[in-house]
C-alpha atoms as a PDB file:
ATOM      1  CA  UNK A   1      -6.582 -20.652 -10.967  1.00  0.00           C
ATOM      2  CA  UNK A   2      -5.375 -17.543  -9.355  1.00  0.00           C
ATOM      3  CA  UNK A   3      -4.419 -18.254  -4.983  1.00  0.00           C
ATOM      4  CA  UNK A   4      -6.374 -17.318  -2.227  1.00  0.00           C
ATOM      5  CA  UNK A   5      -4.132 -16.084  -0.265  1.00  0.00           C
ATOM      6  CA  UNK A   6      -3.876 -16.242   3.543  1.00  0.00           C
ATOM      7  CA  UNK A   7      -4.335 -13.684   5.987  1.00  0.00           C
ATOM      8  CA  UNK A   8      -5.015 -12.450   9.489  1.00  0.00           C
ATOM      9  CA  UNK A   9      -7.022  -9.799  10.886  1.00  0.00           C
ATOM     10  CA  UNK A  10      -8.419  -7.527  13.666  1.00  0.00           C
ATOM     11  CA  UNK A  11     -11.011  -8.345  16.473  1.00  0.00           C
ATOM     12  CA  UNK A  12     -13.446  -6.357  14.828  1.00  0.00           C
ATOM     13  CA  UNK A  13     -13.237  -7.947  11.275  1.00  0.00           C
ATOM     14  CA  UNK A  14     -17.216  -8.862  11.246  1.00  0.00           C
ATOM     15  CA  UNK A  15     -17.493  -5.089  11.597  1.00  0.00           C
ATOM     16  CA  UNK A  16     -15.678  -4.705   7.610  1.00  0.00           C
ATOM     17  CA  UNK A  17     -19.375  -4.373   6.037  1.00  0.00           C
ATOM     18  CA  UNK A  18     -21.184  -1.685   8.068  1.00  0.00           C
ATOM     19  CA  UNK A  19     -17.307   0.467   8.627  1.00  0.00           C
ATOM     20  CA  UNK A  20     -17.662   1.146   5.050  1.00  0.00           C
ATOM     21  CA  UNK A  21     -13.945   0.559   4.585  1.00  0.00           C
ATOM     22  CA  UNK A  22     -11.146  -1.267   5.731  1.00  0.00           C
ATOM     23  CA  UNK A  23      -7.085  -1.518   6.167  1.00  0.00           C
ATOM     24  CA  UNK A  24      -5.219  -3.931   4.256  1.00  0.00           C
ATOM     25  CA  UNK A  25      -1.783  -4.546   5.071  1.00  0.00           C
ATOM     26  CA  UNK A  26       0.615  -5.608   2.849  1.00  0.00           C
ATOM     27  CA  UNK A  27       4.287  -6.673   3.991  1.00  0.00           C
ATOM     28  CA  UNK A  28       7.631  -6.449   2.228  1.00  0.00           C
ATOM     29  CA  UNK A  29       9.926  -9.198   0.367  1.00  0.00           C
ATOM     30  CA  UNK A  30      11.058 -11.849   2.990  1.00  0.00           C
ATOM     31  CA  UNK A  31       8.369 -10.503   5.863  1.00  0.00           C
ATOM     32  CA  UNK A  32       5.033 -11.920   6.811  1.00  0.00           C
ATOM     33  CA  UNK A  33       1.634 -10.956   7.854  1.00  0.00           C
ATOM     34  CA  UNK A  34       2.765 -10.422  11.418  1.00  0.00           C
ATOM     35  CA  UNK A  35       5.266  -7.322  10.518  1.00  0.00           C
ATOM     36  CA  UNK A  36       2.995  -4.210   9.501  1.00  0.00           C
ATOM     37  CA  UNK A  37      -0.123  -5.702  11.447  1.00  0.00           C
ATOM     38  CA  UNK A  38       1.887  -4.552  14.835  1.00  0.00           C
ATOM     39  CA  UNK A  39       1.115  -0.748  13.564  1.00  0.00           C
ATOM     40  CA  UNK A  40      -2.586  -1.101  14.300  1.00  0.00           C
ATOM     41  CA  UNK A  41      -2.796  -0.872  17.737  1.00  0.00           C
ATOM     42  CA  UNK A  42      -0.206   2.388  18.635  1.00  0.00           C
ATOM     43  CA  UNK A  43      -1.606   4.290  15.557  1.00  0.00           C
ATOM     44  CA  UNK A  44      -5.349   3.733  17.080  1.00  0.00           C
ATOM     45  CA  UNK A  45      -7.130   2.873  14.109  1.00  0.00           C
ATOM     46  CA  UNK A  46     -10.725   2.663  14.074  1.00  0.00           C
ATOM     47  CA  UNK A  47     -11.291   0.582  11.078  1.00  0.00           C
ATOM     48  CA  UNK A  48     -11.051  -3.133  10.793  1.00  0.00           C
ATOM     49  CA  UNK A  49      -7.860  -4.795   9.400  1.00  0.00           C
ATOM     50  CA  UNK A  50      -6.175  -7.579   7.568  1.00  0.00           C
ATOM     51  CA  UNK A  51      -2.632  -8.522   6.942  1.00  0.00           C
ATOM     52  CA  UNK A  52      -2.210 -10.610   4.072  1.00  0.00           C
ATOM     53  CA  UNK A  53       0.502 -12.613   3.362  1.00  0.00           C
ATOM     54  CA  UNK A  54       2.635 -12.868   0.151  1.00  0.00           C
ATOM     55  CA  UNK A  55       1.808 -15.936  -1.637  1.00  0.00           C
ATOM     56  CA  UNK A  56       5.670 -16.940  -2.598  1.00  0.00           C
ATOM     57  CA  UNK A  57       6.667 -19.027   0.251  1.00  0.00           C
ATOM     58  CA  UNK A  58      11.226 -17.981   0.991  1.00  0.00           C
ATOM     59  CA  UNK A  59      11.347 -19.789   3.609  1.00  0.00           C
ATOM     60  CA  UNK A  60      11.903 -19.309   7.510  1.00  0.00           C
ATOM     61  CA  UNK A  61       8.674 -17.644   8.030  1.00  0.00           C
ATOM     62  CA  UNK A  62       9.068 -15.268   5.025  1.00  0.00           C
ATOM     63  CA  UNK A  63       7.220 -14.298   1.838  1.00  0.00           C
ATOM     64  CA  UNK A  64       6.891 -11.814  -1.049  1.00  0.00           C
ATOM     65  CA  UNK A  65       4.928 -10.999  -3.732  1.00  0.00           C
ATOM     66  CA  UNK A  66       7.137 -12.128  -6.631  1.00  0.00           C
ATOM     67  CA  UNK A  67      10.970 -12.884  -6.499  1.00  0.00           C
ATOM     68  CA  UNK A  68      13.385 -10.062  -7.421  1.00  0.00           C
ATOM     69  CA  UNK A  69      15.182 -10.112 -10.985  1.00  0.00           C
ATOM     70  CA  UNK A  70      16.302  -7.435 -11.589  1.00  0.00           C
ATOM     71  CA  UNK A  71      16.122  -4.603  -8.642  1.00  0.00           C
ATOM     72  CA  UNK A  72      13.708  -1.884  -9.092  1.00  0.00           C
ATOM     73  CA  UNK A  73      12.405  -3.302 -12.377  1.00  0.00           C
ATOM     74  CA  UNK A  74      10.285  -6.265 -11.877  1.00  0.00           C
ATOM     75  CA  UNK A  75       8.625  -8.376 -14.222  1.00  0.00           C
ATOM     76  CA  UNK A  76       5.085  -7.061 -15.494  1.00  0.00           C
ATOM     77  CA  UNK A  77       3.668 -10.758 -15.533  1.00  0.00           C
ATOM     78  CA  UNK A  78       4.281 -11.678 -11.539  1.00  0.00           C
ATOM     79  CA  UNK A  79       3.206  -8.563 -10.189  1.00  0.00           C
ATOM     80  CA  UNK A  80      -0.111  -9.019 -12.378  1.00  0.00           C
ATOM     81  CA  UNK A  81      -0.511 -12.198 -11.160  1.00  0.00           C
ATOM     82  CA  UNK A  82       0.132 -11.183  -7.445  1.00  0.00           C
ATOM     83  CA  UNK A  83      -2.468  -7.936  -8.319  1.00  0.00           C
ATOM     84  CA  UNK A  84      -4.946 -10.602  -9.035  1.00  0.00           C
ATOM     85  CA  UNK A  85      -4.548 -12.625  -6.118  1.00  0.00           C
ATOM     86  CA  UNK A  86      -4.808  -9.725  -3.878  1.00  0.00           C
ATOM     87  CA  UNK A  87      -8.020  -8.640  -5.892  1.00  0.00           C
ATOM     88  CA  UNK A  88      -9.298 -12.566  -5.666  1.00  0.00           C
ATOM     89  CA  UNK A  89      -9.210 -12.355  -1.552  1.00  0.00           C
ATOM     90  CA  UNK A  90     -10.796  -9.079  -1.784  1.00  0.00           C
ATOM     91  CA  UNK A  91     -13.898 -10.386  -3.812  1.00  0.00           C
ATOM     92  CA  UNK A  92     -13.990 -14.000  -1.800  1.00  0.00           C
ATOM     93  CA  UNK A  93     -14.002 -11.326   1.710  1.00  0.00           C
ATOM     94  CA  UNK A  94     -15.296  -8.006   1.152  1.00  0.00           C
ATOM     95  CA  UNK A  95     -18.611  -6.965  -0.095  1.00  0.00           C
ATOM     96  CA  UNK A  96     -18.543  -4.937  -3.515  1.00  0.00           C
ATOM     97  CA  UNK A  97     -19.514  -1.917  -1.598  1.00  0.00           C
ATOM     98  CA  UNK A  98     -16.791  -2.050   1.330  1.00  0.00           C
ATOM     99  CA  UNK A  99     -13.522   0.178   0.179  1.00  0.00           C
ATOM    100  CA  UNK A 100      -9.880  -0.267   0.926  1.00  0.00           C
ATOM    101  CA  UNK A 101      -7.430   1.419   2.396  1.00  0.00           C
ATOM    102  CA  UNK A 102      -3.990  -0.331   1.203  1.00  0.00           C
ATOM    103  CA  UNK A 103      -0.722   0.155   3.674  1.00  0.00           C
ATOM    104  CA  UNK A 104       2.164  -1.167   1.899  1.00  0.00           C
ATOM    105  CA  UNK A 105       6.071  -1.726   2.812  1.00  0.00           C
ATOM    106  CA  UNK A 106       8.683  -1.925   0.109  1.00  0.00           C
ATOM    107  CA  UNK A 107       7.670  -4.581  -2.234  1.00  0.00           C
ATOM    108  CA  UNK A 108       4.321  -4.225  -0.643  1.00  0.00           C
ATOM    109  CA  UNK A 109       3.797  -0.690  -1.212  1.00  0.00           C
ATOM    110  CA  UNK A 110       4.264  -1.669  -5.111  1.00  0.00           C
ATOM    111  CA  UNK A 111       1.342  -4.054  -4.402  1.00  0.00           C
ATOM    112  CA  UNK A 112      -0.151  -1.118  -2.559  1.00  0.00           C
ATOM    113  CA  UNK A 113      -0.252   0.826  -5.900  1.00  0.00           C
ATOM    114  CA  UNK A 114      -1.085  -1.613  -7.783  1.00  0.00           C
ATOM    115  CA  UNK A 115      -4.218  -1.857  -5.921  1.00  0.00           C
ATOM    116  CA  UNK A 116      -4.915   1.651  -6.928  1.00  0.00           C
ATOM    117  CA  UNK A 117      -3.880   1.123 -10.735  1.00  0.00           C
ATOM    118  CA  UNK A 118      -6.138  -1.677 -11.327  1.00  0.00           C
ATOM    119  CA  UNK A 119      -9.241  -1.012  -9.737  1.00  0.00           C
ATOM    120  CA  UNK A 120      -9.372   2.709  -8.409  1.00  0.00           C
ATOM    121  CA  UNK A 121     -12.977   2.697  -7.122  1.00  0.00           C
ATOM    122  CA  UNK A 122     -12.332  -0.225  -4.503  1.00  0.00           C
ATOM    123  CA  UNK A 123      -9.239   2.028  -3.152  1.00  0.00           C
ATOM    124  CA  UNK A 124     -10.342   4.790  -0.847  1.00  0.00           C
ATOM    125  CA  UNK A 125      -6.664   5.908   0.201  1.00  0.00           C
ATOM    126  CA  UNK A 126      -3.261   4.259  -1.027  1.00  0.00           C
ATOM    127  CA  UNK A 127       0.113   4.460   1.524  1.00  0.00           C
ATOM    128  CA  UNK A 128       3.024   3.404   0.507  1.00  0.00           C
ATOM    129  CA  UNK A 129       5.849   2.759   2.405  1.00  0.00           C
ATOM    130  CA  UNK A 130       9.615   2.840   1.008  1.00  0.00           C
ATOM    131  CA  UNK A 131       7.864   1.198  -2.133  1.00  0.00           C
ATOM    132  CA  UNK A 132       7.282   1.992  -6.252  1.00  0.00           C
ATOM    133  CA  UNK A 133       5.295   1.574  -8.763  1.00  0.00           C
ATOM    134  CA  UNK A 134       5.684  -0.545 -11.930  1.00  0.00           C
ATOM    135  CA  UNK A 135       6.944   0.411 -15.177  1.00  0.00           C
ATOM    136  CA  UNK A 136       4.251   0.299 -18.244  1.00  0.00           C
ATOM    137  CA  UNK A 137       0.439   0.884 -18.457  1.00  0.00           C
ATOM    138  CA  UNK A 138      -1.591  -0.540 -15.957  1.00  0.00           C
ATOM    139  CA  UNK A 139      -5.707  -0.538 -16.945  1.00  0.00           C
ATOM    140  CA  UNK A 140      -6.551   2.267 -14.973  1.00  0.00           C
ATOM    141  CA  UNK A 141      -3.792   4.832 -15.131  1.00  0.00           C
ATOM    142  CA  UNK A 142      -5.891   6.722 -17.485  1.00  0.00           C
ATOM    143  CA  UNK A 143      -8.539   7.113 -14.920  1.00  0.00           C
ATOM    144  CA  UNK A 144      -5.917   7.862 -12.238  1.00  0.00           C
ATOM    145  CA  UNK A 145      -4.537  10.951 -14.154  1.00  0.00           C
ATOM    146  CA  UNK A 146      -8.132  12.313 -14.431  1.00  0.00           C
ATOM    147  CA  UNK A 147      -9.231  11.651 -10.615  1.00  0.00           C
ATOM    148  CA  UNK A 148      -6.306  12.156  -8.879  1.00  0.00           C
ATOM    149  CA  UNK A 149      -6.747  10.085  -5.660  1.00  0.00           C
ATOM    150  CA  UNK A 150      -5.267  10.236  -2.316  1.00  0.00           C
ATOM    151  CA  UNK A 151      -2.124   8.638  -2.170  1.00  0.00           C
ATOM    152  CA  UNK A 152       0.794   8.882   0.498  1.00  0.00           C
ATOM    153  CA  UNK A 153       4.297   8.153  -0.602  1.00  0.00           C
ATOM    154  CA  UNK A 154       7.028   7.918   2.577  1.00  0.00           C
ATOM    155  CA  UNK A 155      10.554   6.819   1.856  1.00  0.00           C
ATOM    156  CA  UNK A 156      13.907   7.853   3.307  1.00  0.00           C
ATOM    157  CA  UNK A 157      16.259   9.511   1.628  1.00  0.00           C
ATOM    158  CA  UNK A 158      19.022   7.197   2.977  1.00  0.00           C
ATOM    159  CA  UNK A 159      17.168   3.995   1.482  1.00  0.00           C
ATOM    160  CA  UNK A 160      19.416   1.533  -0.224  1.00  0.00           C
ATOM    161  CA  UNK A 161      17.241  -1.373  -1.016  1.00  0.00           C
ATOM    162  CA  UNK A 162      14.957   0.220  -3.530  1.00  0.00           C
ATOM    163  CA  UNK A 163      16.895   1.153  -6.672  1.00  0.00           C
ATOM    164  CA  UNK A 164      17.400   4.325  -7.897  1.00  0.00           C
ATOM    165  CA  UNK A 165      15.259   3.638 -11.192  1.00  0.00           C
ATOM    166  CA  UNK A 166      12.598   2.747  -9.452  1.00  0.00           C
ATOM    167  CA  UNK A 167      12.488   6.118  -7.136  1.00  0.00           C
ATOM    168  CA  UNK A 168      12.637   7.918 -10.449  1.00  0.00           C
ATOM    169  CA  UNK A 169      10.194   6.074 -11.869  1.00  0.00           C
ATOM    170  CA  UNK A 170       7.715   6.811  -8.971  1.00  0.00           C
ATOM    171  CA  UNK A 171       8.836  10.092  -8.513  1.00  0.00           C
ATOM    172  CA  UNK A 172       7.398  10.615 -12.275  1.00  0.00           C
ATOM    173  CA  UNK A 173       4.267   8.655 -12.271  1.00  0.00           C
ATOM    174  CA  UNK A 174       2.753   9.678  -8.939  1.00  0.00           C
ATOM    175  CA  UNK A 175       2.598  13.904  -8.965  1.00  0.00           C
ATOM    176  CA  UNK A 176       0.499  13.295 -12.270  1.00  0.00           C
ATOM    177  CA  UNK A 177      -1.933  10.199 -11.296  1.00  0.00           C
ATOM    178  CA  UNK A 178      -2.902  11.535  -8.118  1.00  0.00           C
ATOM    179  CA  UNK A 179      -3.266  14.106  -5.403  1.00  0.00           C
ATOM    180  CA  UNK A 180       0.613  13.039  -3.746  1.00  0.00           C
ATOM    181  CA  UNK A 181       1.497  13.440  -0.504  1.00  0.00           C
ATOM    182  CA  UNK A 182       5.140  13.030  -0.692  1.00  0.00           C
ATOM    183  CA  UNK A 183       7.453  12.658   2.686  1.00  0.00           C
ATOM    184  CA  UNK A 184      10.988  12.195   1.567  1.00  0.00           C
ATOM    185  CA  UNK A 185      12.775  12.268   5.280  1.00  0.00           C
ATOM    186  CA  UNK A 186      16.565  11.713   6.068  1.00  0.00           C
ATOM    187  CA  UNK A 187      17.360   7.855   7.100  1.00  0.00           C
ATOM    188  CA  UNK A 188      14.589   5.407   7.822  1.00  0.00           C
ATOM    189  CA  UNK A 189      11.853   4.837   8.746  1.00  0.00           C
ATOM    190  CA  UNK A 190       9.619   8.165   7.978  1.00  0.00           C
ATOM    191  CA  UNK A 191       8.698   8.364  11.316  1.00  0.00           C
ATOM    192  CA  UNK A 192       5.728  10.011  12.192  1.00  0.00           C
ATOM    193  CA  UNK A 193       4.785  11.505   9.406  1.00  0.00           C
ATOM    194  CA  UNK A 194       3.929   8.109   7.285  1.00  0.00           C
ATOM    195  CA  UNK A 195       1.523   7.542  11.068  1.00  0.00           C
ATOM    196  CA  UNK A 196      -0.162  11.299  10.609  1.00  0.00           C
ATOM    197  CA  UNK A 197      -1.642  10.383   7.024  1.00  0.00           C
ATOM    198  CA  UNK A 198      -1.988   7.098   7.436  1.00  0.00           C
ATOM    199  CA  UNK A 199      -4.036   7.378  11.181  1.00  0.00           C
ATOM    200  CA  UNK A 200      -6.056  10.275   9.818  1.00  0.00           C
ATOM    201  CA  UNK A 201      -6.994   8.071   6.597  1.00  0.00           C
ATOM    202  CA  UNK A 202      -7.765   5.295   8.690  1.00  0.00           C
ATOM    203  CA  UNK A 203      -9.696   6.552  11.559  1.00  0.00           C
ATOM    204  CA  UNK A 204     -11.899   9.320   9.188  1.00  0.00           C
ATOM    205  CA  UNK A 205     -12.193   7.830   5.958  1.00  0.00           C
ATOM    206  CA  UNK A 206     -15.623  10.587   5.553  1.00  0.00           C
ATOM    207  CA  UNK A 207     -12.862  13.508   5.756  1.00  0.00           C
ATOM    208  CA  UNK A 208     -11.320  12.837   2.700  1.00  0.00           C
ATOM    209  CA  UNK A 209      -9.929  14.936   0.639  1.00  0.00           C
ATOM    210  CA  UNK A 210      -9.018  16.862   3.915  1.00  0.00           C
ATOM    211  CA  UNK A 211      -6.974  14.061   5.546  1.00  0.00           C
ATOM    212  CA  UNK A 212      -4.439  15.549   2.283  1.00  0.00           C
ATOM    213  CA  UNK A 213      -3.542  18.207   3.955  1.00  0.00           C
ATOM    214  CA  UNK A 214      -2.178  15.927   7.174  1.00  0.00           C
ATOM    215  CA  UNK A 215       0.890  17.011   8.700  1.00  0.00           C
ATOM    216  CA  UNK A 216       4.080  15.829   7.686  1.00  0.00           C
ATOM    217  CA  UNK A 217       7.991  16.641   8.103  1.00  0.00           C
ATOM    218  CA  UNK A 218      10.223  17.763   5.848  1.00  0.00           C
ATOM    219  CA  UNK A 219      13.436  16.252   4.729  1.00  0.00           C
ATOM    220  CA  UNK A 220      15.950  15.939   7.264  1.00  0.00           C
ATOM    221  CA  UNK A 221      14.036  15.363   9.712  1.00  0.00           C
ATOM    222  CA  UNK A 222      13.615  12.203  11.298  1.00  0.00           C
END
């Protein structure tokens, strides 16, 4: 029986039908649904929002999506299984007609593109924060390289938590499975260019493809 999982989420949360679309947040390994929800309010966003938390409990107020094994090359069978349970809260909250707009951090951001991999049409714009994507064929890359979606990828260039296989790995997969806007920037975080993207996919989800074209800073910048 695949875990609902626990979440919180904005003021305006009854509004999630009639927006059309909302945020979901999704936090790195050892973090909870508290961290990336604290974004919502500076960056203005006009949808509603939910942080989810990771179903593995660590301890000390911490979760994550699966445990780490080997860095940068995680097991295909935990990350399906965390896909799913992200996809079950989706279905038990959402209607079928209400899009998402995934904003994921590290381990998150993998979740964040899995999201995108599994079930394109529910994702109306992917970010993903000093994350990767998953090694193999997942169901809808096929679909992916024909569409192209939206999808933001920040990281900093200084980053020494996500392995270097797992950069290159991304670094392949996303220029041909979607329309990339890529933000490689000098230390960490990204700074304001992750917030540009991300606020202008948020607050005008109608723009798109437009909100591709969002400003952003080159690397070495800060």
């Amino acid at each position: 029986m695949t875990q609902i999982l626990s979440d919180i989420r904005s003021a305006d949360w009854n509004r999630a039908a009639e927006s059309g679309a909302v945020i979901l947040f999704l936090h790195g390994f050892g973090s909870n649904e508290n961290d990336l929800s604290s974004l919502a309010e500076p960056l203005g966003f006009k949808l509603p929002w939910a942080s989810l938390r990771a179903p593995l409990e660590l301890g000390n107020g911490g979760a994550a999506w699966f445990q780490i094994t080997t860095p940068g090359v995680p097991d295909a069978a935990p990350v399906e299984a965390a896909t799913a349970a992200i996809w079950a809260w989706i279905d038990e909250n959402l209607d079928a007609g209400t899009k998402i707009i995934p904003i994921g951090f590290s381990q998150g951001g993998l979740m964040a593109s899995q999201l995108l991999r599994t079930r394109p049409e529910r994702v109306l714009a992917t970010t993903i924060l000093g994350g990767f994507v998953l090694g193999g064929e997942q169901p809808a890359d096929a679909r992916l390289a024909a569409q192209r979606p939206a999808v933001f990828w920040g990281r900093g260039t200084e980053d020494r938590v996500i392995a270097p296989v797992a950069i290159a790995r991304t670094t392949g997969f996303l220029p041909q499975h979607s329309s990339l806007t890529e933000a490689p920037t000098r230390g960490w975080p990204t700074g304001s260019t992750s917030m540009n993207w991300t606020t202008c996919a948020a607050t005008s989800p109608s723009s798109w493809p437009p909100c591709r074209s969002a400003k952003t800073e080159p690397a070495g910048t800060l």
